[in-house]
Protein backbone atom coordinates (compact mmCIF):
# COMPACT_ATOMS: atom_id res chain seq x y z
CA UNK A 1 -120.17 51.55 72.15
CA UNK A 2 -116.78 52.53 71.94
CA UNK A 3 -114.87 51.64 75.41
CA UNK A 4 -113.16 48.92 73.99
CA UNK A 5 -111.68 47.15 70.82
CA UNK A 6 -113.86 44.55 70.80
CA UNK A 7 -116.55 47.11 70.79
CA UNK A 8 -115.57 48.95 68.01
CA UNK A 9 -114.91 45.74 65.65
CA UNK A 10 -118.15 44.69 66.69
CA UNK A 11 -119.82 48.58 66.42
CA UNK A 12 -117.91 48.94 62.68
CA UNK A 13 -118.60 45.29 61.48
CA UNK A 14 -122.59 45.90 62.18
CA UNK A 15 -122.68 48.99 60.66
CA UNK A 16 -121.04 47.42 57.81
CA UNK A 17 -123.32 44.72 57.44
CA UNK A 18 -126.35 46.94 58.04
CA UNK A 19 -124.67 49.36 55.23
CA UNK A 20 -124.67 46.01 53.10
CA UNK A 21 -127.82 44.91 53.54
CA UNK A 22 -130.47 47.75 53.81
CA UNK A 23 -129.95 48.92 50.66
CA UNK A 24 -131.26 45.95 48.99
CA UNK A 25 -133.25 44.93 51.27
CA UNK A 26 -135.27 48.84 50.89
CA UNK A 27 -135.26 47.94 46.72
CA UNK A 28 -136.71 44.32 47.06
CA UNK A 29 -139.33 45.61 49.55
CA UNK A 30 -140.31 48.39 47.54
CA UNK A 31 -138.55 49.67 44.59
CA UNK A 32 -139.13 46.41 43.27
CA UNK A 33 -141.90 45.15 44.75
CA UNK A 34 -145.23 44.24 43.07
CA UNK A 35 -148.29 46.40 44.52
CA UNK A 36 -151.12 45.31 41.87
CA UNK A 37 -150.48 41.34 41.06
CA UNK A 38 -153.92 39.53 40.44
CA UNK A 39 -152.54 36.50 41.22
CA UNK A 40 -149.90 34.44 42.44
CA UNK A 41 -147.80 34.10 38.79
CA UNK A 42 -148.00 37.96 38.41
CA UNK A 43 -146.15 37.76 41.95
CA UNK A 44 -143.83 35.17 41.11
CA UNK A 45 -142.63 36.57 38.06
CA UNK A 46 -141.64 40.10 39.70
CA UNK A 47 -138.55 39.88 41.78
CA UNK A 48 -139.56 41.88 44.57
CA UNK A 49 -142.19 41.76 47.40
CA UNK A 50 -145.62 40.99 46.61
CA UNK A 51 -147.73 43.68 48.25
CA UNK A 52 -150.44 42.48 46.89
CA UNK A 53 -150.80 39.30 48.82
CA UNK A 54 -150.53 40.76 51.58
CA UNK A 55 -153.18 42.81 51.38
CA UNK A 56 -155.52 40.14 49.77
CA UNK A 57 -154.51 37.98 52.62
CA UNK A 58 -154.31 40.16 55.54
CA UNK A 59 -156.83 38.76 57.63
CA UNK A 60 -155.48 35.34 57.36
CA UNK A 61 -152.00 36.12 58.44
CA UNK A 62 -153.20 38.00 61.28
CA UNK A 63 -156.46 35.92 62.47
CA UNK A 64 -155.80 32.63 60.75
CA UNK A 65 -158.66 30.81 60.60
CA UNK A 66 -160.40 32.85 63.55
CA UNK A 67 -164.54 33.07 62.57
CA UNK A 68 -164.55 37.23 61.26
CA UNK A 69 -167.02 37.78 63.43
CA UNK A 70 -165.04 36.83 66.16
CA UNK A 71 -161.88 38.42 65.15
CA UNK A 72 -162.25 41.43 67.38
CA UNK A 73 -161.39 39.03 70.46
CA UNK A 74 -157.94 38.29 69.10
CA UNK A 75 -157.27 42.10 68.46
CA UNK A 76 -158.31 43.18 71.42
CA UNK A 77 -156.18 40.57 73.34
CA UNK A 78 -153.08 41.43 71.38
CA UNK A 79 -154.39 45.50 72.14
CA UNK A 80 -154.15 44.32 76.24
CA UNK A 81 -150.49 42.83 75.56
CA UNK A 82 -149.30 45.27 74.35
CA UNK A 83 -150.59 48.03 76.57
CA UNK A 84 -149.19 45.96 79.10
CA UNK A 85 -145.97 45.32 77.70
CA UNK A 86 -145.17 48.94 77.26
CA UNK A 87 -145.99 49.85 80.63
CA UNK A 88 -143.75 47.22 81.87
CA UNK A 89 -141.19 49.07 80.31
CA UNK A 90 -141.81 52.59 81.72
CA UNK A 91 -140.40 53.15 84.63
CA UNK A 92 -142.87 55.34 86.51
CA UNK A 93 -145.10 51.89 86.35
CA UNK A 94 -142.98 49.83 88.26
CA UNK A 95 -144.66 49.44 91.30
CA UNK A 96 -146.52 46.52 93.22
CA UNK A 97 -149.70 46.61 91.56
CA UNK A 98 -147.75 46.16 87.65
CA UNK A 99 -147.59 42.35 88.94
CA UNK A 100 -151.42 42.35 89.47
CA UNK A 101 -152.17 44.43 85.83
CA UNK A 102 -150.23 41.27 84.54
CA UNK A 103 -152.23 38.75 86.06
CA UNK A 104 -155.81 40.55 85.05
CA UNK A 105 -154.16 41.38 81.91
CA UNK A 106 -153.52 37.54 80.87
CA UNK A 107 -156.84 36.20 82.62
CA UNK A 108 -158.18 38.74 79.66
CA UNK A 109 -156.24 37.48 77.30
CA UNK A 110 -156.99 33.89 78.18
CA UNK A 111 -160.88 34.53 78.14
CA UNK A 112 -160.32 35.99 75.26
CA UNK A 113 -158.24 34.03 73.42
CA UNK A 114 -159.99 30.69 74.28
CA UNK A 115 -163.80 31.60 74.64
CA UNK A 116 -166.02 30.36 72.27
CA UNK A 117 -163.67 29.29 69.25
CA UNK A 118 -162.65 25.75 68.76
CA UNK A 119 -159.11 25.23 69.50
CA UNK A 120 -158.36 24.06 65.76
CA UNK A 121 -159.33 27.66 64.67
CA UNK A 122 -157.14 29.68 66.91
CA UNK A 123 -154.25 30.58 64.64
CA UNK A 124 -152.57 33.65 63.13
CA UNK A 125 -150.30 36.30 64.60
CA UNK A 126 -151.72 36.87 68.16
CA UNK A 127 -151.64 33.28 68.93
CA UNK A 128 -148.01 33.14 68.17
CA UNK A 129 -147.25 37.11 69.95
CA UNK A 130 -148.73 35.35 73.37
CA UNK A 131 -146.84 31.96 72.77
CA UNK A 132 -143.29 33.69 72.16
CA UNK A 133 -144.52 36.06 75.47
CA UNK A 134 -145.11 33.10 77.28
CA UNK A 135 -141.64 31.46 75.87
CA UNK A 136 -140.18 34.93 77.38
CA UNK A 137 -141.66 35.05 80.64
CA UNK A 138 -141.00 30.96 81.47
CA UNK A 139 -136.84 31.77 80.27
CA UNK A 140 -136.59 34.78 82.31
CA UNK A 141 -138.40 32.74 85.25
CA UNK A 142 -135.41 30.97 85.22
């Protein structure tokens, strides 16, 4: 962090910019955000986050247009991901059989993912968690 003078610059100048930036960042997320809008003109008239979209629209941002009664597939996919992502990054499960987990873990996800919803209705946040993990794994490839 601080073995050389680029280091430091570079150490002090994010600090400073973190320093800069949190503070308002923590009053537009919360000290002025809106928690009880009833609709979208209550939201745009406050000048801070609009909590309350979010939690009207909750299930769209994370499911998209997913059927709800088919929404348990995505969760459990992104569920497998993860539990395989953070295993990948503890040591003690680095052996032979972590490349195997992988490969069960995203024939899962694929069945998943892909069984029984048309293609036009797979949105939302796990769709876009396994393309930027795909992304990751191709670069890395290389």
């Amino acid at each position: 962090m601080f073995d050389s003078p680029l280091n430091i610059v570079l150490t002090v100048l994010i600090v400073w910019m973190l320093l800069m930036f949190l503070p308002g960042a923590f009053e537009w997320l919360f000290v002025k955000a809106n928690y009880t809008a009833s609709n979208a003109q209550e939201c745009r008239a406050s000048s801070g986050a609009c909590w309350a979209f979010i939690a009207a629209k909750h299930r769209l941002i994370l499911f998209g247009t997913y059927p709800y009664e088919q929404q348990w597939r995505p969760l459990l996919a992104t569920i497998v991901l993860i539990a395989v992502i953070i295993c990948s990054c503890l040591r003690r499960f680095w052996r032979p059989a972590l490349g195997l987990i992988w490969v069960v873990a995203l024939g899962a996800v694929a069945v998943l993912m892909w069984g029984g919803v048309a293609r036009v209705r797979r949105r939302g946040l796990p769709v876009h968690c396994l393309d930027l993990l795909c992304i990751l794994l191709f670069y890395f490839a290389l």
